[in-house]
PDB file of N, CA and C in Angstrom:
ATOM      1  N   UNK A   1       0.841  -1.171   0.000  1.00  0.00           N
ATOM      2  CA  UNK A   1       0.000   0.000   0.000  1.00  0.00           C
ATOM      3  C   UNK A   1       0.892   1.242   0.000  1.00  0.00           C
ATOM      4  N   UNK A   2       0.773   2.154  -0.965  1.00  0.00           N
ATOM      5  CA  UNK A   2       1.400   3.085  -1.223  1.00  0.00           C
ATOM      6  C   UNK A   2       1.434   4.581   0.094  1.00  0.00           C
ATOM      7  N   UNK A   3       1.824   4.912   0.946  1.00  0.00           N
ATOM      8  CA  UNK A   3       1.550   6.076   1.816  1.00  0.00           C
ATOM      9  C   UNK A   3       1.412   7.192   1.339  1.00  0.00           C
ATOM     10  N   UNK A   4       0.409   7.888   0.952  1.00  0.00           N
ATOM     11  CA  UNK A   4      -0.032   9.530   0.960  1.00  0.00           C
ATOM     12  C   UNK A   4       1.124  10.157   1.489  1.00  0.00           C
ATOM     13  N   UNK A   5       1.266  11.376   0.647  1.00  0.00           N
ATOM     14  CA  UNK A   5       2.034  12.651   1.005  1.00  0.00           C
ATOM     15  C   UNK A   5       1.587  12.893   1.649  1.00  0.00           C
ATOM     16  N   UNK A   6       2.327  13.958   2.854  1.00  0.00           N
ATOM     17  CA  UNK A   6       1.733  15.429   3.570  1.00  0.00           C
ATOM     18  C   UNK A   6       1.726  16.377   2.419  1.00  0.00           C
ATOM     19  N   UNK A   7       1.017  17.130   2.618  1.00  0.00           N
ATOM     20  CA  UNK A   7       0.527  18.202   1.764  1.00  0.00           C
ATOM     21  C   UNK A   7       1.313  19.244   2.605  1.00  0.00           C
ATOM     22  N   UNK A   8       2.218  20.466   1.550  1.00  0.00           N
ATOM     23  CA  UNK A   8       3.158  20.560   2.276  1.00  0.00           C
ATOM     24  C   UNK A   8       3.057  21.584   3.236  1.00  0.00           C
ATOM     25  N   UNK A   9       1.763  22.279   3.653  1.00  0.00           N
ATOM     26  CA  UNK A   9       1.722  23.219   4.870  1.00  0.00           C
ATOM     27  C   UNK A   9       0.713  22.460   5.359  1.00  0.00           C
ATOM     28  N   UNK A  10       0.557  21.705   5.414  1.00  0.00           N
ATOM     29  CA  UNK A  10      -0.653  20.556   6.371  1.00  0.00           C
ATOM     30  C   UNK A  10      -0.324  20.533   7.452  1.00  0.00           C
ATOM     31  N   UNK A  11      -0.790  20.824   8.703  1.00  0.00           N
ATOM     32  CA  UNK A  11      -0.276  20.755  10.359  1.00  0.00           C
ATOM     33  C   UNK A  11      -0.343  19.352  10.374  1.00  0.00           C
ATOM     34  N   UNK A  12       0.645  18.658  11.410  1.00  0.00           N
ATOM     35  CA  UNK A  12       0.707  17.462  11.897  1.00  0.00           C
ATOM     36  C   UNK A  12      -0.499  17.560  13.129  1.00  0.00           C
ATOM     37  N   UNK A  13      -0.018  16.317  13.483  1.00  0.00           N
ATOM     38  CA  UNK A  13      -1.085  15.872  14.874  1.00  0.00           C
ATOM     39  C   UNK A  13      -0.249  16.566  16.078  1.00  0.00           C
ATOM     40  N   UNK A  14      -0.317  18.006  16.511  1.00  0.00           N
ATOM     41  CA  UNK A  14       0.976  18.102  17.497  1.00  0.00           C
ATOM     42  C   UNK A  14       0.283  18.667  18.958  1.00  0.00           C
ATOM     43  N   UNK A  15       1.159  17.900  19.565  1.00  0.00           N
ATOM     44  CA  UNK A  15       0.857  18.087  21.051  1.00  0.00           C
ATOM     45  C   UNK A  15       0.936  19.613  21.468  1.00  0.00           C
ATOM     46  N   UNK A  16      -0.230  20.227  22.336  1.00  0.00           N
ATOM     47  CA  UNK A  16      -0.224  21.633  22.477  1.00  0.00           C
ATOM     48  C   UNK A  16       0.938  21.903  23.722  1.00  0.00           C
ATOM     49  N   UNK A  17       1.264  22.827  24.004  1.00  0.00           N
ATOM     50  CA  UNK A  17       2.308  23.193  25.011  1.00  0.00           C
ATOM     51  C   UNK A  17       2.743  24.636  25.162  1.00  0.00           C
ATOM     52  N   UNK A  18       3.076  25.503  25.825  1.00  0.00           N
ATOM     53  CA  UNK A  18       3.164  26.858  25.717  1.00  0.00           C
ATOM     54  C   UNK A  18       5.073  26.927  25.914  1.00  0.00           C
ATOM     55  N   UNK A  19       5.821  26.019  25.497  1.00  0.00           N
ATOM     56  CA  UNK A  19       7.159  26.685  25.004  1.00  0.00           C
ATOM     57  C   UNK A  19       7.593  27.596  24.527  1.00  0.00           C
ATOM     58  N   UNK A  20       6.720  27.643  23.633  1.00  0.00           N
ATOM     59  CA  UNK A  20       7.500  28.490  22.606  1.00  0.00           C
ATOM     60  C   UNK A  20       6.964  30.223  22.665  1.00  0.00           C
ATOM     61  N   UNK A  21       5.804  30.172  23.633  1.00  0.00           N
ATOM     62  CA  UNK A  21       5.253  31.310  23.724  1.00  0.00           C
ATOM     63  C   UNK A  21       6.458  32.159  25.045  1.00  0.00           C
ATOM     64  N   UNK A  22       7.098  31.026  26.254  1.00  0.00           N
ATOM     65  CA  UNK A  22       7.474  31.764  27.179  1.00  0.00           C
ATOM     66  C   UNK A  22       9.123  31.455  26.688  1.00  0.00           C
ATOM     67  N   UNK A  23       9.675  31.171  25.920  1.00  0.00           N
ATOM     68  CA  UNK A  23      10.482  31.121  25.045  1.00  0.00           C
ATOM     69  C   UNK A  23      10.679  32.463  24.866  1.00  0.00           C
ATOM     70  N   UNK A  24      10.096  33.216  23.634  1.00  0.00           N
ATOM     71  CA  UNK A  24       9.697  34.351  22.904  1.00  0.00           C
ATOM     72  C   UNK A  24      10.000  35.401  24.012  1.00  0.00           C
ATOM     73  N   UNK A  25       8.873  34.963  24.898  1.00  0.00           N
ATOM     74  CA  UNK A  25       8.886  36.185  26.145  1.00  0.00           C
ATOM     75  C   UNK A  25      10.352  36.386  26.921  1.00  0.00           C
ATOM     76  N   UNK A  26      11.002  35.426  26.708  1.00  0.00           N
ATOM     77  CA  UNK A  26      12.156  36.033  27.400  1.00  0.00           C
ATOM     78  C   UNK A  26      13.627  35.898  26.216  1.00  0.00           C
ATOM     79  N   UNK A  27      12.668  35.928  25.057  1.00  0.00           N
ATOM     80  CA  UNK A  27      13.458  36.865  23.720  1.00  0.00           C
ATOM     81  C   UNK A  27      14.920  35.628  23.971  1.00  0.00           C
ATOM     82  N   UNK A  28      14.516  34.538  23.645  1.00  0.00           N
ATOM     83  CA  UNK A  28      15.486  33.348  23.459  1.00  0.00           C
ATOM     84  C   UNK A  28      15.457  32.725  22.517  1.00  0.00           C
ATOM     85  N   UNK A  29      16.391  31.899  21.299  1.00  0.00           N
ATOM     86  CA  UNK A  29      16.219  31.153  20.432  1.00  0.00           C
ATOM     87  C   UNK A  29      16.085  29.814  21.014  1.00  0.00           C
ATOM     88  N   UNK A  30      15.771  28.677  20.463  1.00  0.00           N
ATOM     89  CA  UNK A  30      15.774  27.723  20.535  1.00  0.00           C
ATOM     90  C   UNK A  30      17.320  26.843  21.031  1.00  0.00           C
ATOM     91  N   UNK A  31      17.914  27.061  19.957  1.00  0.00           N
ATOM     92  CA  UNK A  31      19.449  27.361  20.883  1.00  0.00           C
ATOM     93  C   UNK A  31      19.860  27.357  21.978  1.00  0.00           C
ATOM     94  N   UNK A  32      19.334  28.796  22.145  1.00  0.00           N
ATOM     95  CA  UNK A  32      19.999  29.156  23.649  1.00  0.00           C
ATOM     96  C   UNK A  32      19.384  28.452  25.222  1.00  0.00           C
ATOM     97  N   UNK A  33      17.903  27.909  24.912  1.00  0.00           N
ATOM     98  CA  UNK A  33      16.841  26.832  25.504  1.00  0.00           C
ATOM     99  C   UNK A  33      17.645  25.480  25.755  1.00  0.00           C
ATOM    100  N   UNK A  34      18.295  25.076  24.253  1.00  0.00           N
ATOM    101  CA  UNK A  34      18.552  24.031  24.519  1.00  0.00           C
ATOM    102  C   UNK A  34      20.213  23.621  24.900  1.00  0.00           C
ATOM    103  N   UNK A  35      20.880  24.847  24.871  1.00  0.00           N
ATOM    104  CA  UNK A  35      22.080  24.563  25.614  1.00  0.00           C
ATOM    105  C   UNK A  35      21.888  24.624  27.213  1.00  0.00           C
ATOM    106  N   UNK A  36      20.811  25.340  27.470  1.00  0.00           N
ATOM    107  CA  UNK A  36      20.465  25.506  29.353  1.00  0.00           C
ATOM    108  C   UNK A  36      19.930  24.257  29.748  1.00  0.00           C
ATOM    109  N   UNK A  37      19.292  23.797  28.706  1.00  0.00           N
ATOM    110  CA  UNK A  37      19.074  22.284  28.862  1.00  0.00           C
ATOM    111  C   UNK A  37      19.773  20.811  28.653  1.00  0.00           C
ATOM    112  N   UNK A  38      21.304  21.122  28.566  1.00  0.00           N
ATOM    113  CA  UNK A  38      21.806  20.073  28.098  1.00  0.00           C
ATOM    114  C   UNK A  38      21.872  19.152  27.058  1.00  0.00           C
ATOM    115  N   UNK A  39      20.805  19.761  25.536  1.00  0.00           N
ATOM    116  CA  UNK A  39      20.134  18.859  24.829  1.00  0.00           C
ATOM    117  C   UNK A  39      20.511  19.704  23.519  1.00  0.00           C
ATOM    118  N   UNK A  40      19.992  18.790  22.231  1.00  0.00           N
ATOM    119  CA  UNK A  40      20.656  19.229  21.028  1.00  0.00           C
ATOM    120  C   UNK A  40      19.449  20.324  20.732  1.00  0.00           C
ATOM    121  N   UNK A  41      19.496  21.294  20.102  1.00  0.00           N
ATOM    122  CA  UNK A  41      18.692  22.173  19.724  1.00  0.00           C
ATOM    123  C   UNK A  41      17.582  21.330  18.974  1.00  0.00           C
ATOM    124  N   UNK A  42      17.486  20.116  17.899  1.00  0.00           N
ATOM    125  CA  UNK A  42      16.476  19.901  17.338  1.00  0.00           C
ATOM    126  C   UNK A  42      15.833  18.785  18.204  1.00  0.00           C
ATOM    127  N   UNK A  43      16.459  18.656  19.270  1.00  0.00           N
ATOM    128  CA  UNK A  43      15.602  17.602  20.452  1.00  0.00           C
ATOM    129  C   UNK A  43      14.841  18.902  21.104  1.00  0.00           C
ATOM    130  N   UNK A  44      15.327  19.799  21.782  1.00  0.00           N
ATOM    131  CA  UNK A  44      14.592  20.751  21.674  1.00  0.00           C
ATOM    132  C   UNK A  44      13.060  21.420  21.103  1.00  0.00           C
ATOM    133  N   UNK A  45      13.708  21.683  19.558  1.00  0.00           N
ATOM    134  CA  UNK A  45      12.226  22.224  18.940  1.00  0.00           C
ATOM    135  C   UNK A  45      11.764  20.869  18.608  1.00  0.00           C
ATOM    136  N   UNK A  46      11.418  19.649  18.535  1.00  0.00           N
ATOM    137  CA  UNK A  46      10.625  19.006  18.349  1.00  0.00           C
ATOM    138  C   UNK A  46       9.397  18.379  19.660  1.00  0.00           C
ATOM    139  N   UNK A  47      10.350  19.131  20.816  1.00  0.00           N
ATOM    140  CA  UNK A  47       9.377  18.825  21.643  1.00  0.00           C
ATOM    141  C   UNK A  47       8.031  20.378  21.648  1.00  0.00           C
ATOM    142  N   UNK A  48       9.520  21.654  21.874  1.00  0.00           N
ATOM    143  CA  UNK A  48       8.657  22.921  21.666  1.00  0.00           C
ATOM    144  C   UNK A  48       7.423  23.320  20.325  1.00  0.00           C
ATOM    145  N   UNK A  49       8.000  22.120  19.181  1.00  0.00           N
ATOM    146  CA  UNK A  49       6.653  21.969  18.427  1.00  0.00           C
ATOM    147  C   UNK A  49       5.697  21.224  18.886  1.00  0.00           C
ATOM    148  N   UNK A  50       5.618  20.354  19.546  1.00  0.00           N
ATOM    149  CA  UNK A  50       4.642  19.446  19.810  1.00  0.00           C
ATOM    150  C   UNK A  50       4.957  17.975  19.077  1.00  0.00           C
ATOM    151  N   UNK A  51       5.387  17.707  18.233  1.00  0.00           N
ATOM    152  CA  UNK A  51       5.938  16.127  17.543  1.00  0.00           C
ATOM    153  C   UNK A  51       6.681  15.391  18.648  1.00  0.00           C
ATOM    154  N   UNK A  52       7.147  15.744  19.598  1.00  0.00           N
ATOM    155  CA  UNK A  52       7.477  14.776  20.711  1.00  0.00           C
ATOM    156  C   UNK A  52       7.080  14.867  21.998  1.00  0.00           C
ATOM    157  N   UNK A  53       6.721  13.904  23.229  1.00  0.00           N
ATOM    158  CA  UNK A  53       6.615  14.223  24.501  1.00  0.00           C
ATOM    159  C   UNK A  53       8.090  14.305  25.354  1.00  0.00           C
ATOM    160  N   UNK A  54       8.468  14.861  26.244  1.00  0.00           N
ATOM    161  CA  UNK A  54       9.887  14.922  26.741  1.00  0.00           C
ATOM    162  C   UNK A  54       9.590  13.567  27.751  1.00  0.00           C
ATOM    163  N   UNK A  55      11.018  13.183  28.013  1.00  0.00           N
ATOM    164  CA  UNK A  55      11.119  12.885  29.150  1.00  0.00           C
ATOM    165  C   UNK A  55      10.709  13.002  30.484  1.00  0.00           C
ATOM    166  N   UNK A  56      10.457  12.103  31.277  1.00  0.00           N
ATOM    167  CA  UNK A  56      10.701  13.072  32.981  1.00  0.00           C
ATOM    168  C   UNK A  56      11.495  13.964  33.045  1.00  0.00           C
ATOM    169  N   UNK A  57      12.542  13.402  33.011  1.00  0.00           N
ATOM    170  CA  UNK A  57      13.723  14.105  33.312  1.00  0.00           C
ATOM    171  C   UNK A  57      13.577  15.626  32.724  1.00  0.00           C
ATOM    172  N   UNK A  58      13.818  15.695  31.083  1.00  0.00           N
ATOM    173  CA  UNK A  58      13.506  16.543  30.229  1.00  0.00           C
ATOM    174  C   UNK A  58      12.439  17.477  31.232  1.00  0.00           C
ATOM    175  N   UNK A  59      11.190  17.207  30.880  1.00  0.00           N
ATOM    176  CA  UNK A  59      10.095  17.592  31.689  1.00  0.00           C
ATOM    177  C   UNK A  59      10.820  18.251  33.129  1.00  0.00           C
ATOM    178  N   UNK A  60      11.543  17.990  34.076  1.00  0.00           N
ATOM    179  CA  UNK A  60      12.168  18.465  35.031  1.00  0.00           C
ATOM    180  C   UNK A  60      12.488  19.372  34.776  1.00  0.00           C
ATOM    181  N   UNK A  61      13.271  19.312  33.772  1.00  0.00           N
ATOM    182  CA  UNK A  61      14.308  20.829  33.152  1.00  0.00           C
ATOM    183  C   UNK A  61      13.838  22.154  32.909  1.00  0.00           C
ATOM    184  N   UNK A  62      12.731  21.209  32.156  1.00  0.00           N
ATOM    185  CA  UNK A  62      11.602  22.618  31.487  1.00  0.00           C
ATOM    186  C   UNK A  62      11.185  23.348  32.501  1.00  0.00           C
ATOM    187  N   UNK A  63      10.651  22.453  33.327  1.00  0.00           N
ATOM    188  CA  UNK A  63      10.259  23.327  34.604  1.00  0.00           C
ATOM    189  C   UNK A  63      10.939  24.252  35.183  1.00  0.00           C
ATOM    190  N   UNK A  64      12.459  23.915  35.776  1.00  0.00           N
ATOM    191  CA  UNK A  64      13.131  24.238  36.428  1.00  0.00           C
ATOM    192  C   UNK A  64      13.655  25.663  36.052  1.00  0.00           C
ATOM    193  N   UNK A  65      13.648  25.515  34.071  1.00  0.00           N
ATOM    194  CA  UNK A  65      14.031  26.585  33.091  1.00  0.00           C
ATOM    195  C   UNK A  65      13.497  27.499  33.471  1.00  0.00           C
ATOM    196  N   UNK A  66      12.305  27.310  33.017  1.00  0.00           N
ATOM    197  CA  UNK A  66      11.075  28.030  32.908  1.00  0.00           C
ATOM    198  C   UNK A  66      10.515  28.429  33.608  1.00  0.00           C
ATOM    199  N   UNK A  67      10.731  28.198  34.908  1.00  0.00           N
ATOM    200  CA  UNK A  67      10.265  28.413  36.226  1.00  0.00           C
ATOM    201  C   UNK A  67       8.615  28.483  36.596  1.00  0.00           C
ATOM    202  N   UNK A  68       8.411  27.075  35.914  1.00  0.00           N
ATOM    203  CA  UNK A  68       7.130  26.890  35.733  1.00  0.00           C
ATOM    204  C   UNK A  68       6.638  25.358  36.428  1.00  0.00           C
ATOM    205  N   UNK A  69       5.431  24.932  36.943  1.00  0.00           N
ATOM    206  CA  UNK A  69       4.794  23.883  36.926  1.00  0.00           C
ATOM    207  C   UNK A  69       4.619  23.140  35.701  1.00  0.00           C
ATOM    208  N   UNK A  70       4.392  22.237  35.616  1.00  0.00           N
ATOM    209  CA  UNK A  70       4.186  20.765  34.408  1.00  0.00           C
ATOM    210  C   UNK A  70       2.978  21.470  33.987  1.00  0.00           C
ATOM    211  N   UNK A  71       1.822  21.658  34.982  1.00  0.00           N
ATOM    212  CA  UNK A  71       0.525  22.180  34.290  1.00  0.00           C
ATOM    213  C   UNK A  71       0.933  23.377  33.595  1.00  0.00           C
ATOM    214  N   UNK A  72       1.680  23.900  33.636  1.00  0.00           N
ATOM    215  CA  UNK A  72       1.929  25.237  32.799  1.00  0.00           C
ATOM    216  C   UNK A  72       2.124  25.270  31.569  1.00  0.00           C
ATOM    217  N   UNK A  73       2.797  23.939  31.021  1.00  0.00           N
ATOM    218  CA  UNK A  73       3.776  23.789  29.666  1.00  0.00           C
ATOM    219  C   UNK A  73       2.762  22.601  29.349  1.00  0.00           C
ATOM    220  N   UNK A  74       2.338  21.702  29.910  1.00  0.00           N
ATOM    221  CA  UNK A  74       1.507  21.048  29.233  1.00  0.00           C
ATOM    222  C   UNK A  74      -0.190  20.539  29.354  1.00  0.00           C
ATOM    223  N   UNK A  75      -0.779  20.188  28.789  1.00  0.00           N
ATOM    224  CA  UNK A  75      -2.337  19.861  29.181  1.00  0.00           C
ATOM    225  C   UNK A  75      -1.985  18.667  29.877  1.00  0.00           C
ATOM    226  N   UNK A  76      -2.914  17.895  30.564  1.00  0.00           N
ATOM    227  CA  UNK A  76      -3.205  17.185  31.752  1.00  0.00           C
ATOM    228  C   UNK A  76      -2.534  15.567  30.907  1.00  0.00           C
ATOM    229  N   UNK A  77      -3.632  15.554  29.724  1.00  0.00           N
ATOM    230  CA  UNK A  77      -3.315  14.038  29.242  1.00  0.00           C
ATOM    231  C   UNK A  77      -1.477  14.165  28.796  1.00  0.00           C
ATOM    232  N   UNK A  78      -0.929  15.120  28.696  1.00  0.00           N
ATOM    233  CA  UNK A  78       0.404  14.656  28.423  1.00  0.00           C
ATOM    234  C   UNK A  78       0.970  14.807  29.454  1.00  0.00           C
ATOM    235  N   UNK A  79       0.726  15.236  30.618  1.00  0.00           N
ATOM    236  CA  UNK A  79       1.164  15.128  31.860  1.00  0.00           C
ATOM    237  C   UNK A  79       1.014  13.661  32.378  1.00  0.00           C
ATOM    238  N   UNK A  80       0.091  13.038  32.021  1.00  0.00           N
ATOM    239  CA  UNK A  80      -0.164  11.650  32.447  1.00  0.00           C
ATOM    240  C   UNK A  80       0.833  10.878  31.647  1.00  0.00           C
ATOM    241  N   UNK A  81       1.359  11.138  31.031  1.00  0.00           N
ATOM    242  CA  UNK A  81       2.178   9.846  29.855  1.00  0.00           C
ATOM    243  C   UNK A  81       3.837  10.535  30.313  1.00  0.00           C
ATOM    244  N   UNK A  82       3.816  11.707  31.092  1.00  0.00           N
ATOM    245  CA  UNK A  82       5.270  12.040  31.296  1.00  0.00           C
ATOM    246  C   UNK A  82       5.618  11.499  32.476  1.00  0.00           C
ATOM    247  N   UNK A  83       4.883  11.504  33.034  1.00  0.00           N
ATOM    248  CA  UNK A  83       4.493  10.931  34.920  1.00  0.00           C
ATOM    249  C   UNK A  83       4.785   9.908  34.860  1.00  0.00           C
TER     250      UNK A  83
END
């Protein structure tokens, strides 16, 4: 069976999360996120897009970054699968 293209501005299925909004707010690239995080920049934006769930651990970081709660960065059901 042959697989269908993405059509090429077609949104994926992506997990919601407010990264990239408190990102912005404190006027940071992706980069600079993911060297405070120990991690490669495109491990990074694939979580800050939504195409991946982080780690615990990961998930720790963000927090710690961000100086935020888990409920902050993510909705409940992906809180359950990071847990």
């Amino acid at each position: 069976m042959a697989r269908r293209a993405r059509q090429p501005n077609a949104p994926l299925s992506a997990i919601p999360n407010s990264l990239a909004s408190l990102r912005l707010a404190m006027n940071l690239k992706q980069v600079d996120v993911a060297e405070e995080l120990g991690t490669a920049r495109g491990t990074y934006s694939i979580i800050e897009a939504g195409y991946s769930i982080p780690s615990k651990d990961m998930a720790d970081r963000l927090c710690r970054f961000f100086d935020r709660e888990l409920i902050d960065l993510f909705p409940d059901d992906v809180i359950r699968r990071i847990t």
